[in-house]
Protein backbone atom coordinates (compact mmCIF):
# COMPACT_ATOMS: atom_id res chain seq x y z
CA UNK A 1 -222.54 -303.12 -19.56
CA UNK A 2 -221.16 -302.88 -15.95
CA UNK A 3 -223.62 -302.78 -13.66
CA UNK A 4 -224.98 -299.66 -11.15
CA UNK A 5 -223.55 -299.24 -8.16
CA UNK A 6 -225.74 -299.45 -5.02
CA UNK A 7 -226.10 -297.78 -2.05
CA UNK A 8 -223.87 -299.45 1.07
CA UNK A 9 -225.49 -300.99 3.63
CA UNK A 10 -225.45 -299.67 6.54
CA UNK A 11 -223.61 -302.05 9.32
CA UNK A 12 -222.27 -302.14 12.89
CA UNK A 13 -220.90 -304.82 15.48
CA UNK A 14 -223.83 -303.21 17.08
CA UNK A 15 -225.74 -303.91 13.98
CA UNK A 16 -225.05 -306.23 11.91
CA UNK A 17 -227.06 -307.10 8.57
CA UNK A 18 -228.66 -311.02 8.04
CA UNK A 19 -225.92 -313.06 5.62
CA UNK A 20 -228.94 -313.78 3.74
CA UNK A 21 -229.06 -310.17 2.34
CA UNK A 22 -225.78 -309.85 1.73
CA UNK A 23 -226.07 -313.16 -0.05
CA UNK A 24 -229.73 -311.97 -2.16
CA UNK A 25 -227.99 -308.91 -2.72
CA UNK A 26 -224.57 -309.90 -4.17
CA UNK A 27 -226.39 -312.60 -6.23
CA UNK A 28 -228.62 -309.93 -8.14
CA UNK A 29 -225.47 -308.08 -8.37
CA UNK A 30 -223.76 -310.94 -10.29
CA UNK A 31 -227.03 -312.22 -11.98
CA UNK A 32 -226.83 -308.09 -14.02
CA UNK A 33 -223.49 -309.49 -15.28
CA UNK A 34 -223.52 -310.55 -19.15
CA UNK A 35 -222.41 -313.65 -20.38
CA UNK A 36 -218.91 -313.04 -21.98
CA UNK A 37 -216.13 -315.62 -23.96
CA UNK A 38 -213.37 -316.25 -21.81
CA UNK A 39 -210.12 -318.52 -23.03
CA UNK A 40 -208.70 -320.44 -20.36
CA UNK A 41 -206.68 -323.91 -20.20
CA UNK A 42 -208.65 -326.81 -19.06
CA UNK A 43 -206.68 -328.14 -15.89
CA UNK A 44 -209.92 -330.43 -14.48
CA UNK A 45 -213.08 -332.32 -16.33
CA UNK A 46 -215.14 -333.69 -13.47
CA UNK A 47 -217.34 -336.50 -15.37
CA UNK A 48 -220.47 -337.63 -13.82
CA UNK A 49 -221.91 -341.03 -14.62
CA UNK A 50 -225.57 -340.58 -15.16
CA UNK A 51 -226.22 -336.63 -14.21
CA UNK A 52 -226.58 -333.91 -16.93
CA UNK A 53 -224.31 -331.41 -15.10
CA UNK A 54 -220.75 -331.90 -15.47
CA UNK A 55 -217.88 -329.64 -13.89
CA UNK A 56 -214.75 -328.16 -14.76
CA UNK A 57 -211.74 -325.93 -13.70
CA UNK A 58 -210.75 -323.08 -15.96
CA UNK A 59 -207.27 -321.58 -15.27
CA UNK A 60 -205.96 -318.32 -17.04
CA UNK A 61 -202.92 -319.35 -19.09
CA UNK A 62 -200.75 -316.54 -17.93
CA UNK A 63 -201.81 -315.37 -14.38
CA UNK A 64 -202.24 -317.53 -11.38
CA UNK A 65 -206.35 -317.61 -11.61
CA UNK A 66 -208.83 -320.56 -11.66
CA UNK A 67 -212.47 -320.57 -11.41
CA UNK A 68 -214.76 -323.88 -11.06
CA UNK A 69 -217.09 -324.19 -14.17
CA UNK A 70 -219.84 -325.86 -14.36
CA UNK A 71 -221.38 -327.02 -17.98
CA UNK A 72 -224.46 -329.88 -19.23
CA UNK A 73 -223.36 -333.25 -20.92
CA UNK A 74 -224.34 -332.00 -24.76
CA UNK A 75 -222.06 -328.51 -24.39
CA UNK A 76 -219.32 -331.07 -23.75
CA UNK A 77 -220.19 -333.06 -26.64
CA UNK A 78 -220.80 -330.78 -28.98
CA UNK A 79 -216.86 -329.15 -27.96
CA UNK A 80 -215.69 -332.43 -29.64
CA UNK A 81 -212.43 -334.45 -27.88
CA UNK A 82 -211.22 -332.58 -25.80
CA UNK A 83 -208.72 -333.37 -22.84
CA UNK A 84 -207.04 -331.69 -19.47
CA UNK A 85 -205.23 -329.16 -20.90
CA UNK A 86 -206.67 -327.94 -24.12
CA UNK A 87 -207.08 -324.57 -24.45
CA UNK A 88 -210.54 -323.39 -25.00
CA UNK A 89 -212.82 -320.22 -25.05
CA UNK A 90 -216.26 -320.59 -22.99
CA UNK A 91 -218.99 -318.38 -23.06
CA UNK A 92 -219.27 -318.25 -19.48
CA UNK A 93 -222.07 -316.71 -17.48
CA UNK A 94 -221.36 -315.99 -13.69
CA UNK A 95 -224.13 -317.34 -11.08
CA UNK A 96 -223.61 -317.46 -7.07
CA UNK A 97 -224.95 -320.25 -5.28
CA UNK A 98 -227.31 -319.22 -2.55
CA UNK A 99 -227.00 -322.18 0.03
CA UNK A 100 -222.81 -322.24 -0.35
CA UNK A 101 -222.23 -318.68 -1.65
CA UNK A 102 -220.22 -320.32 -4.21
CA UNK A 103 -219.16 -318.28 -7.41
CA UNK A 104 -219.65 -320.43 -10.58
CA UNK A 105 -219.61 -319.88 -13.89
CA UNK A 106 -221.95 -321.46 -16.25
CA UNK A 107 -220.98 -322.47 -19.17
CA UNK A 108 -223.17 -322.30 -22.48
CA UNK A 109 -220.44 -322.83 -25.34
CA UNK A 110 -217.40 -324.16 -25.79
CA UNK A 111 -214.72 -324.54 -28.02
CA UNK A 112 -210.93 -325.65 -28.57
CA UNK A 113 -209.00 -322.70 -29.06
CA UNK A 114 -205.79 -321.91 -30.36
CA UNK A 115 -203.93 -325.29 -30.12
CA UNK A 116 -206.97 -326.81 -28.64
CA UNK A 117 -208.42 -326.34 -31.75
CA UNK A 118 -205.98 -327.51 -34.13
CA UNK A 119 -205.75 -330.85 -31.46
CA UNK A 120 -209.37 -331.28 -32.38
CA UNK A 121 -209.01 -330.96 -35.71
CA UNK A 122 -206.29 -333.36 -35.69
CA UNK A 123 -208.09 -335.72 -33.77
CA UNK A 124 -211.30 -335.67 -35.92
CA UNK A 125 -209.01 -336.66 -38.90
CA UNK A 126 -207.28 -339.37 -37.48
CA UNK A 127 -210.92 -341.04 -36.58
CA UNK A 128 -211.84 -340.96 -39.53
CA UNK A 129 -208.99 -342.57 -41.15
CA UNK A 130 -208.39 -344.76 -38.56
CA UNK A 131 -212.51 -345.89 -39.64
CA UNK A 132 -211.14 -346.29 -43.15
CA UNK A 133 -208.47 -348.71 -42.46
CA UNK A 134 -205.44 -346.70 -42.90
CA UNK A 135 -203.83 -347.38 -39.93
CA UNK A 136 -203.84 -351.08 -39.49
CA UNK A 137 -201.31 -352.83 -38.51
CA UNK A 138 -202.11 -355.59 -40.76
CA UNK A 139 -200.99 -354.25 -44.05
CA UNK A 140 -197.90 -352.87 -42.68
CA UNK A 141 -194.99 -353.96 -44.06
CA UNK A 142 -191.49 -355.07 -43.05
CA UNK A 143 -188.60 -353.21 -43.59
CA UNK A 144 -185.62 -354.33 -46.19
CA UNK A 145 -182.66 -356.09 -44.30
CA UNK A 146 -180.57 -353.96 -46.20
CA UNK A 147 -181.89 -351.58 -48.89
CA UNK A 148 -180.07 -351.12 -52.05
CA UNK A 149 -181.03 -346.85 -51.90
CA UNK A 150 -182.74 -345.56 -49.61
CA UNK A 151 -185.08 -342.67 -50.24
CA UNK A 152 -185.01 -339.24 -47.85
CA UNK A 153 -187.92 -336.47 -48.02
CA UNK A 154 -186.58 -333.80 -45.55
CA UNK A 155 -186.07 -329.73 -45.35
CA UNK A 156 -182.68 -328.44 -47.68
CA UNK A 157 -180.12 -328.24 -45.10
CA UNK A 158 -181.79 -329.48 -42.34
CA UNK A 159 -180.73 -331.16 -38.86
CA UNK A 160 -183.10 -333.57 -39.67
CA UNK A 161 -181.53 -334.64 -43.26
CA UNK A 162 -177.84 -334.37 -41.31
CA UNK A 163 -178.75 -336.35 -38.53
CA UNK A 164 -180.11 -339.25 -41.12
CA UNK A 165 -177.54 -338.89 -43.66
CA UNK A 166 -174.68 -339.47 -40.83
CA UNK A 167 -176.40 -341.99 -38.97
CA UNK A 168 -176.52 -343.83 -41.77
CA UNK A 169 -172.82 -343.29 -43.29
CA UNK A 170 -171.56 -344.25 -39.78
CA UNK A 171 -173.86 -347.45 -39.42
CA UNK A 172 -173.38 -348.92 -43.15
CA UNK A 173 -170.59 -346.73 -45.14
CA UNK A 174 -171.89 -348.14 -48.61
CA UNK A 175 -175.44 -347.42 -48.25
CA UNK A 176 -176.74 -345.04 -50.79
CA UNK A 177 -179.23 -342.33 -49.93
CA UNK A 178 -181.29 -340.63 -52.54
CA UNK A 179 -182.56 -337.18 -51.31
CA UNK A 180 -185.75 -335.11 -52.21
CA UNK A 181 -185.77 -331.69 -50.48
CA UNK A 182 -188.97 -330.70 -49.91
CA UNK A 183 -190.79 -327.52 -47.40
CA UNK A 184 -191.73 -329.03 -44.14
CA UNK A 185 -194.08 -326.51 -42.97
CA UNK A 186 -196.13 -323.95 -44.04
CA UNK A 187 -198.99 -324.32 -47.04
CA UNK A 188 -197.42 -325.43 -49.52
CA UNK A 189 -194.99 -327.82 -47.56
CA UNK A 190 -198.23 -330.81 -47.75
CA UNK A 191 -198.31 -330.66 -52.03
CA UNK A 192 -194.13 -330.91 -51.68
CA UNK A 193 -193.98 -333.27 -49.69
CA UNK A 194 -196.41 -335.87 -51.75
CA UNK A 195 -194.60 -334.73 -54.62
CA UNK A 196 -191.48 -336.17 -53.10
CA UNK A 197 -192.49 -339.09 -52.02
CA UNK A 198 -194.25 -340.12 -55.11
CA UNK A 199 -190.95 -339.57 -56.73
CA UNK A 200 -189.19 -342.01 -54.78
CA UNK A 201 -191.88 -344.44 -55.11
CA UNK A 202 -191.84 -344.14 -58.62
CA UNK A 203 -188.32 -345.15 -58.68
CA UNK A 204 -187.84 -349.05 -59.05
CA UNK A 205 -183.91 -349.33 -56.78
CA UNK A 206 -185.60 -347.22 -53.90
CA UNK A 207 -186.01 -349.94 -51.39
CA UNK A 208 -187.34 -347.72 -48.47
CA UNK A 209 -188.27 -343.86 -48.09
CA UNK A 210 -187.87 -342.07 -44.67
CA UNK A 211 -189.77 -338.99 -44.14
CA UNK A 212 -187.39 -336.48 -41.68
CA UNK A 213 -188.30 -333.02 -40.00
CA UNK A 214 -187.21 -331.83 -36.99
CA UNK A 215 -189.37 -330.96 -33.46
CA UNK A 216 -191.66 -328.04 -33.88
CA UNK A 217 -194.40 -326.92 -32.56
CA UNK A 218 -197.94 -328.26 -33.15
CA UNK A 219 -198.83 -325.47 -36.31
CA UNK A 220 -195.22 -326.31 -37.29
CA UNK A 221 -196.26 -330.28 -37.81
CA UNK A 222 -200.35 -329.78 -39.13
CA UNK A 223 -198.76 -330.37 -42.72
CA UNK A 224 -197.76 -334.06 -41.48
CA UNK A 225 -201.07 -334.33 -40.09
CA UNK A 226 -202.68 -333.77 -43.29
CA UNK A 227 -205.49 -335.79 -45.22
CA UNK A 228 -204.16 -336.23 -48.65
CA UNK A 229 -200.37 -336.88 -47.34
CA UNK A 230 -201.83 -339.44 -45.62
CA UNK A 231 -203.08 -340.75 -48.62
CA UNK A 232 -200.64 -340.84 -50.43
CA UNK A 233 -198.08 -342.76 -48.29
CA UNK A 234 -200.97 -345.26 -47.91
CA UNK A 235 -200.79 -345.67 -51.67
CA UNK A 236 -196.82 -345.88 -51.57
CA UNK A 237 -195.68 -349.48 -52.61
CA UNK A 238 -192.19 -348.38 -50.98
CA UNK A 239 -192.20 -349.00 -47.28
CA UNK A 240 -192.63 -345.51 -45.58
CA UNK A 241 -190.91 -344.69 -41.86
CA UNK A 242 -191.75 -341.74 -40.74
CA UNK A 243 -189.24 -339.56 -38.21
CA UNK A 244 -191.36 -336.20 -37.75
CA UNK A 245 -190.47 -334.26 -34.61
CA UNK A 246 -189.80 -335.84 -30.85
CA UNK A 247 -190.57 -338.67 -29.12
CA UNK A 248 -193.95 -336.87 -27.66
CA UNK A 249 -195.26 -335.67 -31.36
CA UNK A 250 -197.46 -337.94 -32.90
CA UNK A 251 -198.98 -336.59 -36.48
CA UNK A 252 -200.89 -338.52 -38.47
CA UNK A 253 -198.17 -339.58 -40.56
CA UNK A 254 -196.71 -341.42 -37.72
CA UNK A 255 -199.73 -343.56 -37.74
CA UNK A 256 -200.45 -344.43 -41.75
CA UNK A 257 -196.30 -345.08 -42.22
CA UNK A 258 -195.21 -348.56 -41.86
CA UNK A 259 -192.60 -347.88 -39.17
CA UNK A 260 -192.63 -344.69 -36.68
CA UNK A 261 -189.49 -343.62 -35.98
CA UNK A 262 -189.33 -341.49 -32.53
CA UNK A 263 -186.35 -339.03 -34.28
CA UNK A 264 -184.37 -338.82 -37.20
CA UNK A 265 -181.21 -340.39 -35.60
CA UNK A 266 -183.30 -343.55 -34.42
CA UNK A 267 -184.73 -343.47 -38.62
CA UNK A 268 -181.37 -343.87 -39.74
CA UNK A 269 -180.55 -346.92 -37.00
CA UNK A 270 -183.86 -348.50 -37.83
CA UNK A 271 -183.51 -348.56 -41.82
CA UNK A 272 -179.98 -349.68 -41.64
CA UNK A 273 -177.90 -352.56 -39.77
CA UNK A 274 -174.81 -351.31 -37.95
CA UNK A 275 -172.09 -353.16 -39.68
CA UNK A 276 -169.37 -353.38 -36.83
CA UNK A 277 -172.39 -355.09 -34.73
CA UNK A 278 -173.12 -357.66 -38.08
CA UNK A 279 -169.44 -358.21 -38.50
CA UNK A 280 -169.34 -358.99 -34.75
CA UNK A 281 -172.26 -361.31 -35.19
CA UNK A 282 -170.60 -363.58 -38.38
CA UNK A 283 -167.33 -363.27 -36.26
CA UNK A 284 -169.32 -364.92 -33.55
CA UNK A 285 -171.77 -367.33 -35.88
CA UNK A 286 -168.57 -368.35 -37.93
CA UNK A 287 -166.73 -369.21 -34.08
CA UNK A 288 -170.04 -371.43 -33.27
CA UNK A 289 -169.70 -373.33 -37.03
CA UNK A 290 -165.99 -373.88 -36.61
CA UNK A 291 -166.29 -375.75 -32.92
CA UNK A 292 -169.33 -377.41 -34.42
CA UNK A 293 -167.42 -378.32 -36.96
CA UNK A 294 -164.57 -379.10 -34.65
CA UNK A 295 -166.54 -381.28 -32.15
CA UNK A 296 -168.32 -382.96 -34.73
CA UNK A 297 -165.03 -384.40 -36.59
CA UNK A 298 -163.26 -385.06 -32.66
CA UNK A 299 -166.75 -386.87 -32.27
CA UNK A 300 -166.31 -389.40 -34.98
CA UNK A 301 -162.43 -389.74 -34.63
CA UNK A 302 -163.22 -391.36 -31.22
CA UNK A 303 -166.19 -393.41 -32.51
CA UNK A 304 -163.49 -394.57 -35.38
CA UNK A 305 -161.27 -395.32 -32.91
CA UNK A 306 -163.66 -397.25 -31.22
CA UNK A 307 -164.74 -399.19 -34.14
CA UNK A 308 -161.04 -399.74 -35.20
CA UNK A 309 -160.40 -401.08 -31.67
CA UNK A 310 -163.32 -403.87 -31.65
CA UNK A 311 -161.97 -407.92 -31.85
CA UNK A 312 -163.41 -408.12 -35.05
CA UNK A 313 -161.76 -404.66 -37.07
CA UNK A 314 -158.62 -406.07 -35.16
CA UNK A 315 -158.49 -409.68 -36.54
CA UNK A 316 -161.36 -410.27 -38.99
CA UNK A 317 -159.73 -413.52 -40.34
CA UNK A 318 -160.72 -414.92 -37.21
CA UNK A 319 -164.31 -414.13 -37.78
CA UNK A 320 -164.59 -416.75 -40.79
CA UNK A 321 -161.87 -419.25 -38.28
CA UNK A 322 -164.77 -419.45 -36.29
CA UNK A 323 -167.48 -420.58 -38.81
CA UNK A 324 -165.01 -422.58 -40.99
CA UNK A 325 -164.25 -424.45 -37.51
CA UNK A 326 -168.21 -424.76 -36.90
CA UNK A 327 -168.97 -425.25 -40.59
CA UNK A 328 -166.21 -428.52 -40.59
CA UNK A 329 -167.96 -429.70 -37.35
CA UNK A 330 -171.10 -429.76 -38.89
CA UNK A 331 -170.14 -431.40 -42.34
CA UNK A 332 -168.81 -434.14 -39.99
CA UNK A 333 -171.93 -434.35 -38.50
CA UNK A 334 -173.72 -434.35 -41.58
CA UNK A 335 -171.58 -437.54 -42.59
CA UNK A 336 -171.67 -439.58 -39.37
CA UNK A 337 -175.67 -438.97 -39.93
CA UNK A 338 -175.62 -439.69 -43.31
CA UNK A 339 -173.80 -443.05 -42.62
CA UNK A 340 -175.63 -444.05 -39.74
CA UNK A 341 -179.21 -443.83 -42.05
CA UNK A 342 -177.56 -445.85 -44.36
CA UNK A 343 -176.72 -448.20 -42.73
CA UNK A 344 -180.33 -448.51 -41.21
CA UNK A 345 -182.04 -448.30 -44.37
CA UNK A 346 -179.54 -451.05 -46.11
CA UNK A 347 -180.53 -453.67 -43.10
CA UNK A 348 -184.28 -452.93 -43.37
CA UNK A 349 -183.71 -453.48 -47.06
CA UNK A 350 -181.81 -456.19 -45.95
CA UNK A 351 -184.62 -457.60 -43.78
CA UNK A 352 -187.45 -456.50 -46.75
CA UNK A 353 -186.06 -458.86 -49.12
CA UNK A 354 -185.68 -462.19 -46.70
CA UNK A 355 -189.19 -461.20 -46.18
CA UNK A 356 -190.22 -461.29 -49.33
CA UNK A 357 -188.30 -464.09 -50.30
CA UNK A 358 -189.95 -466.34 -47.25
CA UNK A 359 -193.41 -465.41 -48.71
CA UNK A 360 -192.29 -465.99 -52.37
CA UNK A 361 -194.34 -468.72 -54.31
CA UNK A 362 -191.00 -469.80 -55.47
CA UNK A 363 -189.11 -470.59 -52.59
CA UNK A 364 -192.65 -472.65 -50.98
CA UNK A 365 -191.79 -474.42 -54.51
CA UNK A 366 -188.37 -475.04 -53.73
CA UNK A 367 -189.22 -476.67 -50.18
CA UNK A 368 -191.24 -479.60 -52.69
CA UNK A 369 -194.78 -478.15 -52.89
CA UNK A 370 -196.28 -478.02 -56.01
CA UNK A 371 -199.47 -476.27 -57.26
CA UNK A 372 -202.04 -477.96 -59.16
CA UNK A 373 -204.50 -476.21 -62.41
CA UNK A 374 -206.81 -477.10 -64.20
CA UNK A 375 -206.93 -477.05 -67.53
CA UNK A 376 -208.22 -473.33 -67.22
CA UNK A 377 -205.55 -472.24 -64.77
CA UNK A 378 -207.85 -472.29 -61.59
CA UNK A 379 -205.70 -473.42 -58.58
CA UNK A 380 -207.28 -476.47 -57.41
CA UNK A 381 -206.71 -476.45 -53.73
CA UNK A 382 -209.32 -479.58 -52.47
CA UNK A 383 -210.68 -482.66 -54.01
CA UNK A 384 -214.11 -481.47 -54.49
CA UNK A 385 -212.67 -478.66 -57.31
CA UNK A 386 -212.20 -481.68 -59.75
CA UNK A 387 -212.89 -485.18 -60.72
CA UNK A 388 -211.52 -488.57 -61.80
CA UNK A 389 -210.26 -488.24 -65.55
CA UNK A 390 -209.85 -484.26 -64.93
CA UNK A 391 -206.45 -482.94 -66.21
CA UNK A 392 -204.31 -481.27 -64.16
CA UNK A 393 -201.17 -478.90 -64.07
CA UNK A 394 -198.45 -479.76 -61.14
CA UNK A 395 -196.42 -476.48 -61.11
CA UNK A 396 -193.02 -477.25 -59.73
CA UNK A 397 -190.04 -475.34 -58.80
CA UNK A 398 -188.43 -476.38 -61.94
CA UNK A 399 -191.14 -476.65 -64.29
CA UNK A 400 -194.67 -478.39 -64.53
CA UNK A 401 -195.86 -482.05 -65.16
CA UNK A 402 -199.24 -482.54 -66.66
CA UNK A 403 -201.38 -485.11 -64.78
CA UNK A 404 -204.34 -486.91 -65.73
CA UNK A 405 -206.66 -487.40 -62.62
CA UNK A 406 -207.49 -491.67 -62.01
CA UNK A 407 -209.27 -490.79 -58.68
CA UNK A 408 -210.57 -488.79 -56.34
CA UNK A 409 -210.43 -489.45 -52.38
CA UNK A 410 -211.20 -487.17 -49.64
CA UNK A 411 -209.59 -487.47 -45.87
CA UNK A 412 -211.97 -487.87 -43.85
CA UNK A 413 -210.09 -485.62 -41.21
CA UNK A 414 -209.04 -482.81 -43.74
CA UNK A 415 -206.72 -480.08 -42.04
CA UNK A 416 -208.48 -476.70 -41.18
CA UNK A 417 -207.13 -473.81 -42.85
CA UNK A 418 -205.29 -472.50 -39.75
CA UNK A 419 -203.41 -475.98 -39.15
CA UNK A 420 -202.74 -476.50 -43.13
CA UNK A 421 -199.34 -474.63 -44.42
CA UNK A 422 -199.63 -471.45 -46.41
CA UNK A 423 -200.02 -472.38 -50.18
CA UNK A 424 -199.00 -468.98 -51.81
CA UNK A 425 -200.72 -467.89 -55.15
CA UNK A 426 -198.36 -466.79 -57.79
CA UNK A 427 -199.60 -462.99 -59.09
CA UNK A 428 -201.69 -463.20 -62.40
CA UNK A 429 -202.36 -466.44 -64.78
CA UNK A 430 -199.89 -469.23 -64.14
CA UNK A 431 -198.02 -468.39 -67.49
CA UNK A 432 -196.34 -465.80 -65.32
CA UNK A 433 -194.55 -469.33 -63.72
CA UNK A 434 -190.88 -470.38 -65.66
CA UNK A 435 -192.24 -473.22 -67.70
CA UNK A 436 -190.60 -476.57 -67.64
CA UNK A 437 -190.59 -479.50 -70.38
CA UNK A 438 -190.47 -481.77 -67.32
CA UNK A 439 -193.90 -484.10 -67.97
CA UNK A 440 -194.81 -487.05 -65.31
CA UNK A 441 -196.04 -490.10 -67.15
């Protein structure tokens, strides 16, 4: 209910009445004022670190009118996300400050409206999908290099499925696409739609499956923001890339599909290679082969050549003239030596045997010694080793004569063994000696 009017106060320049009463009075004016809903776009949130009261500006979304708002912590939270400019409606209760004479409205209630509303819905969902894994970019996965039929869920007759279907004619002309039309908004569009795509992922040759619509507004997209589509492209074994609306919508869609395509157009250039750009590259990859190819052979011509030119490639016979010429040098050697250490060891042989010879028992023989025995074969080499009638062997260079002993006399200045000649012993018994039939009387 509007408030009573009061009677005017009475005023002059003579006159004039205290600002504080105008002030008391026009603030019990505006405390009679109910608290009423008021929908307005949110154009400021003033957030306050550590103080209950927060502040905002309200602005009417047709006319040219703002008004400062002010609101506690928990009315904010309990609004849900909200952001500068959502729409709301606030129950609003006017209040004037007494120290500024400020108007303010306080706010006990508020709530996304109209799009506001739906943003907040929105943005509830996508939390709580986003806390069940849906979105990660983990188990994303890549696109085909080139799909063998590609899958399109769009509107009959739509920009969107032209825009695709062209796109992708004009990038690759033998692709094959493999549409399911389907309603994009409205109730039933969400049950369509996941009837579609499970269609295409049921099919085994569908390599990819874009999802197509054109901009819209936000009611317009809400079926692409939906729970159980969501779902159900998670589920998809077919890679999914969505292409709903502009470059500045962003359903929910957008965020479970494995590849977010801004528009339709950029769908079609993302799914498929453009093949005069892929000619252009094996043009150029076959050019880089073929000089490879061509500097690697020009490489080992010249490294042939170089071999080919080398003393030894030129003239090998003169290779093995060398070591024949060294080899005969050495055999020559090897003879000269040979010779030479024969002829040292024959006169050392040489030498060995006049040796031996001079110290043969034998040759002392031959120069008219003569070694006497007894009847045992003892050499008997001074008087005192036998006695008169003893008989005795004389072993001669010839032969032997067999003595008998008559008497035995001893020098009375014998020779000591240095100043007496060698007497050499014949080896073994003296049966080793030539015997001789030659007896002395």
């Amino acid at each position: 209910m509007a408030p009573e009017p009061r009677q005017r106060l009475a005023s002059s320049p003579e006159q004039p009445q205290p600002l504080r009463v105008v002030v008391n009075l026009t603030k019990e004016y505006v405390d009679r004022l109910n608290a009423v809903w008021v929908e307005g776009q949110l154009i400021e949130i003033k957030r306050r670190s550590g103080t209950v009261m927060q502040f905002l500006t309200l602005r009417d979304t047709l006319a040219e009118v703002s008004v400062s708002i002010s609101t506690t912590q928990a009315v904010l939270d309990a609004a849900g996300p909200i952001t500068e400019g959502t729409v709301v409606a606030a129950w609003v209760k006017p209040t004037l400050w007494l120290k500024s004479g400020s108007l303010v409205f306080e706010c006990r209630e508020l709530r996304p409206s109209g799009e506001g509303r739906l943003l907040a819905m929105v943005e509830q969902r996508k939390r709580m999908l986003q806390a069940e894994g849906l979105f990660d970019v983990a188990r994303k996965r890549r696109l085909p290099f080139l799909p063998r039929r590609i899958g399109l869920v769009t509107g009959a007759q739509s920009a969107a499925e032209r825009d695709v279907v062209e796109n992708i004619a004009r990038r690759w002309p033998a692709a094959v696409v493999e549409v399911r039309h389907s309603l994009v908004q409205g109730p039933a569009a969400v049950e369509q739609l996941i009837e579609a795509i499970r269609s295409l992922d049921a099919a085994p040759e569908v390599d990819v499956i874009i999802v197509a619509r054109g901009g819209g507004s936000l009611e317009d997209l809400l079926p692409f923001s939906d729970e159980a589509l969501a779902r159900a492209v998670f589920a998809c074994r077919t890679p999914v890339v969505s292409a709903i609306g502009h470059e500045t919508d962003t359903p929910i869609l957008d965020l479970v599909a494995d590849l977010r395509a801004s528009t339709p157009t950029d769908a079609a250039k993302r799914v498929v290679p453009d093949a005069a750009a892929e000619a252009q590259l094996v043009a150029r990859a076959l050019g880089q082969v073929r000089s490879a190819i061509v500097a690697r052979v020009d490489a080992e011509s010249r490294r042939l050549g170089e071999l080919r030119s080398r003393p030894v490639l030129r003239d090998p016979s003169a290779v093995i003239d060398g070591h024949a010429e060294r080899l005969q040098l050495a055999r020559e050697r090897l003879a000269r030596a040979v010779d030479a250490r024969l002829r040292e060891e024959r006169l050392g042989l040489t030498h060995a045997i006049e040796r031996v010879r001079g110290l043969s028992p034998r040759a002392t023989l031959q120069r008219g010694y003569a070694i006497l025995t007894d009847t045992e074969g003892r050499t008997v080499d001074r008087v005192a080793a036998t006695s008169a009638g003893a008989a005795l062997t004389a072993r001669l260079a010839d032969g032997h004569l067999d003595l008998a002993v008559t008497a035995v006399t001893e020098d009375p200045h014998p020779t000591s063994a240095a100043e007496a000649p060698p007497i050499p012993v014949l080896p073994g018994s003296t049966r080793d000696l030539p015997a001789t039939t030659t007896e002395e009387p």
